[in-house]
C-alpha atoms as a PDB file:
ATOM      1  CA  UNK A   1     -53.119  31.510 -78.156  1.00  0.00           C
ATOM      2  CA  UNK A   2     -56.326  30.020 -76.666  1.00  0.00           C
ATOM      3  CA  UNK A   3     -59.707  29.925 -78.548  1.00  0.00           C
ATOM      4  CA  UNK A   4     -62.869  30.623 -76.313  1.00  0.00           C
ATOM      5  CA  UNK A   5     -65.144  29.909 -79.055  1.00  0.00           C
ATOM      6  CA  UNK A   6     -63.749  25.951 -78.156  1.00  0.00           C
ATOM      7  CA  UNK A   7     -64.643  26.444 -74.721  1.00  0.00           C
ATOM      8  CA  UNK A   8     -68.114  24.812 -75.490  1.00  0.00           C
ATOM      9  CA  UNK A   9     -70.083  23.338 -77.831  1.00  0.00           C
ATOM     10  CA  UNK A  10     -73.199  25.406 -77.057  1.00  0.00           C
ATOM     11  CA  UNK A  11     -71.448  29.054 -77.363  1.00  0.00           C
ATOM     12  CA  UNK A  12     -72.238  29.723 -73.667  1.00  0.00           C
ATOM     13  CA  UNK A  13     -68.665  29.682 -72.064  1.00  0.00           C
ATOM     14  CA  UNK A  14     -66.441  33.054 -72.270  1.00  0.00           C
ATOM     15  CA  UNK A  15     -63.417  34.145 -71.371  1.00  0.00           C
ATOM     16  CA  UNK A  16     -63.068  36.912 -69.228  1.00  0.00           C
ATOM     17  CA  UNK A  17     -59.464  37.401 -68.304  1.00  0.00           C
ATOM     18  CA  UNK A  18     -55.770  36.535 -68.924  1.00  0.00           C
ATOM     19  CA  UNK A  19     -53.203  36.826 -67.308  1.00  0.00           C
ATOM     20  CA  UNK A  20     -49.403  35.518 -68.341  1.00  0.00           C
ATOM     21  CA  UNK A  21     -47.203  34.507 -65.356  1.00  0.00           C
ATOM     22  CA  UNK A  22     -43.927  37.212 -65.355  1.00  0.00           C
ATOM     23  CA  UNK A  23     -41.405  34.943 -67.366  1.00  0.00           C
ATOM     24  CA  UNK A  24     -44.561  33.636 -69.749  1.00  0.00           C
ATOM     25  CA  UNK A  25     -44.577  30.053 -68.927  1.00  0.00           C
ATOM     26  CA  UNK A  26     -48.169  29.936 -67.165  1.00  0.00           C
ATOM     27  CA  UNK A  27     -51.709  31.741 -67.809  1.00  0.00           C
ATOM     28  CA  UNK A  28     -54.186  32.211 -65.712  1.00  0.00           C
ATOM     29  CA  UNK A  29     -57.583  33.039 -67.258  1.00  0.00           C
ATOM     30  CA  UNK A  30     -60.862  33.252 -66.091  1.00  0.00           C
ATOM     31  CA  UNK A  31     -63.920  31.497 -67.669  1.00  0.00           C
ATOM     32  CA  UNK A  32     -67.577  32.163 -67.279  1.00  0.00           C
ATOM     33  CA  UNK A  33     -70.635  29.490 -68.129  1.00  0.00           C
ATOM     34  CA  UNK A  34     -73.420  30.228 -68.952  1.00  0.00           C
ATOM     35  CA  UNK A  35     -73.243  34.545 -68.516  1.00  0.00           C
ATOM     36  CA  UNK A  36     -72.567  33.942 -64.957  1.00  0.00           C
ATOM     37  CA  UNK A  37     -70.949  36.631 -63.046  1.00  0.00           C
ATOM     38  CA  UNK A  38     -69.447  33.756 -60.785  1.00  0.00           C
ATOM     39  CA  UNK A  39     -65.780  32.753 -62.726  1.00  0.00           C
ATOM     40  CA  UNK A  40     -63.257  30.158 -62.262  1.00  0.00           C
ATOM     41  CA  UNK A  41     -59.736  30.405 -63.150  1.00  0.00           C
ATOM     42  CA  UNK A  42     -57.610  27.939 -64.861  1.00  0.00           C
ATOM     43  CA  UNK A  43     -54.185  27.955 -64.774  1.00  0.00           C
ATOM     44  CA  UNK A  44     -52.343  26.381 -67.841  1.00  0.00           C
ATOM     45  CA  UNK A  45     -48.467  26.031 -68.792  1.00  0.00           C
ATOM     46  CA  UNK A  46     -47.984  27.423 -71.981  1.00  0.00           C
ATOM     47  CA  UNK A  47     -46.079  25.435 -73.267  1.00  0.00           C
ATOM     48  CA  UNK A  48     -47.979  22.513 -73.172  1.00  0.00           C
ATOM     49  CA  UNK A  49     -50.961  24.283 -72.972  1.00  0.00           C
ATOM     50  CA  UNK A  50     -52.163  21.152 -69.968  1.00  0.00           C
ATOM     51  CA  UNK A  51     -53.674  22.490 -66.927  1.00  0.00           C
ATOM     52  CA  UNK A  52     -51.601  22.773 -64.106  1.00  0.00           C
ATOM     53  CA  UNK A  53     -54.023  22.412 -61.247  1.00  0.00           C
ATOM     54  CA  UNK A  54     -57.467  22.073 -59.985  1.00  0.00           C
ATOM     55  CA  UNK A  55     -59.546  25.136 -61.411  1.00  0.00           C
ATOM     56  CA  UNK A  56     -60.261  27.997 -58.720  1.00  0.00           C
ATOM     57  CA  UNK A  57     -64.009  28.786 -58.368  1.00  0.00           C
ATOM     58  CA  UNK A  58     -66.494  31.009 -57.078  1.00  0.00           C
ATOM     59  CA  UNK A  59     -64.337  33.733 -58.485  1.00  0.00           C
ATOM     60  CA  UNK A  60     -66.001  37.091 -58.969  1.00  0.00           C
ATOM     61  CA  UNK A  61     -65.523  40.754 -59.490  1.00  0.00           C
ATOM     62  CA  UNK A  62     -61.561  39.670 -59.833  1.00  0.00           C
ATOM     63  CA  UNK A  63     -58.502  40.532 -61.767  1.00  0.00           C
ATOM     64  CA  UNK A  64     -55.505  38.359 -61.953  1.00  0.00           C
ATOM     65  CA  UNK A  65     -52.049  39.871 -60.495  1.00  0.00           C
ATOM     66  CA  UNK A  66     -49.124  38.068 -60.826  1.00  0.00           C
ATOM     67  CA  UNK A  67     -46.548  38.029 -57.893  1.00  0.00           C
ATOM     68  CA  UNK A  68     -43.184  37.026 -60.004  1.00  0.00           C
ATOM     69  CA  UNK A  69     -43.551  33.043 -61.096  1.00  0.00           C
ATOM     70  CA  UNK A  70     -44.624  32.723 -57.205  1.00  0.00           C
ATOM     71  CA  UNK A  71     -48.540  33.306 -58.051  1.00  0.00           C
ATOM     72  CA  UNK A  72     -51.147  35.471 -58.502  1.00  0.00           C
ATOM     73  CA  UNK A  73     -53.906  37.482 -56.545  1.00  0.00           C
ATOM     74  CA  UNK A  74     -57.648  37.473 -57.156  1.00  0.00           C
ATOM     75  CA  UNK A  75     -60.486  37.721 -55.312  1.00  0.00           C
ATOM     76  CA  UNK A  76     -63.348  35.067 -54.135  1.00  0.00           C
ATOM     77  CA  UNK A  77     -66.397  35.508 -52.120  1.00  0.00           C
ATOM     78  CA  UNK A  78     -69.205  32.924 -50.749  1.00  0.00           C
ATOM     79  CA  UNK A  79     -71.927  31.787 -52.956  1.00  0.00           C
ATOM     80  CA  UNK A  80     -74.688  33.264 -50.950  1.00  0.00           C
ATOM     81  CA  UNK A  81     -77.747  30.231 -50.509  1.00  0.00           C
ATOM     82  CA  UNK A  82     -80.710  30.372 -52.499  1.00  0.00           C
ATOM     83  CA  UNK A  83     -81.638  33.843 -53.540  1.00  0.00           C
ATOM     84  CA  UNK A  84     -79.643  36.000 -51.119  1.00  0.00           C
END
């Protein structure tokens, strides 16, 4: 369905998650750049395969749970400064 090894030209952008939406008409998936342990999410319609908003960030840690069609849950956290 999607193709990480597209995700950049350099090799250094994975996918970490999926998720399908309860009647399959979005995906949520998490991307990492770089080996980061810091994700975003991106949310796409599937049948279009367009993204359907702005991209969540400063995911980490996080699964993606689907509430119905409604939305999903995940977990974020603050980028702690400098080397904290």
């Amino acid at each position: 369905f999607l193709d990480p090894n597209k995700f950049s030209d350099d090799g250094t952008t994975s996918m970490s998650g999926l998720s399908f939406s309860k009647d399959g008409s979005l995906l949520a998936y998490q991307v990492s750049e770089g080996g980061s342990d810091w994700r975003k999410i991106i949310v796409i319609n599937t049948t279009t395969k367009e993204q359907v908003e702005q991209a969540l960030v400063d995911v980490k840690f996080s699964g993606i749970d689907w509430l119905g069609n409604e939305g999903f849950y995940y977990s974020s956290y603050d980028k702690p400064k400098g080397s904290e």
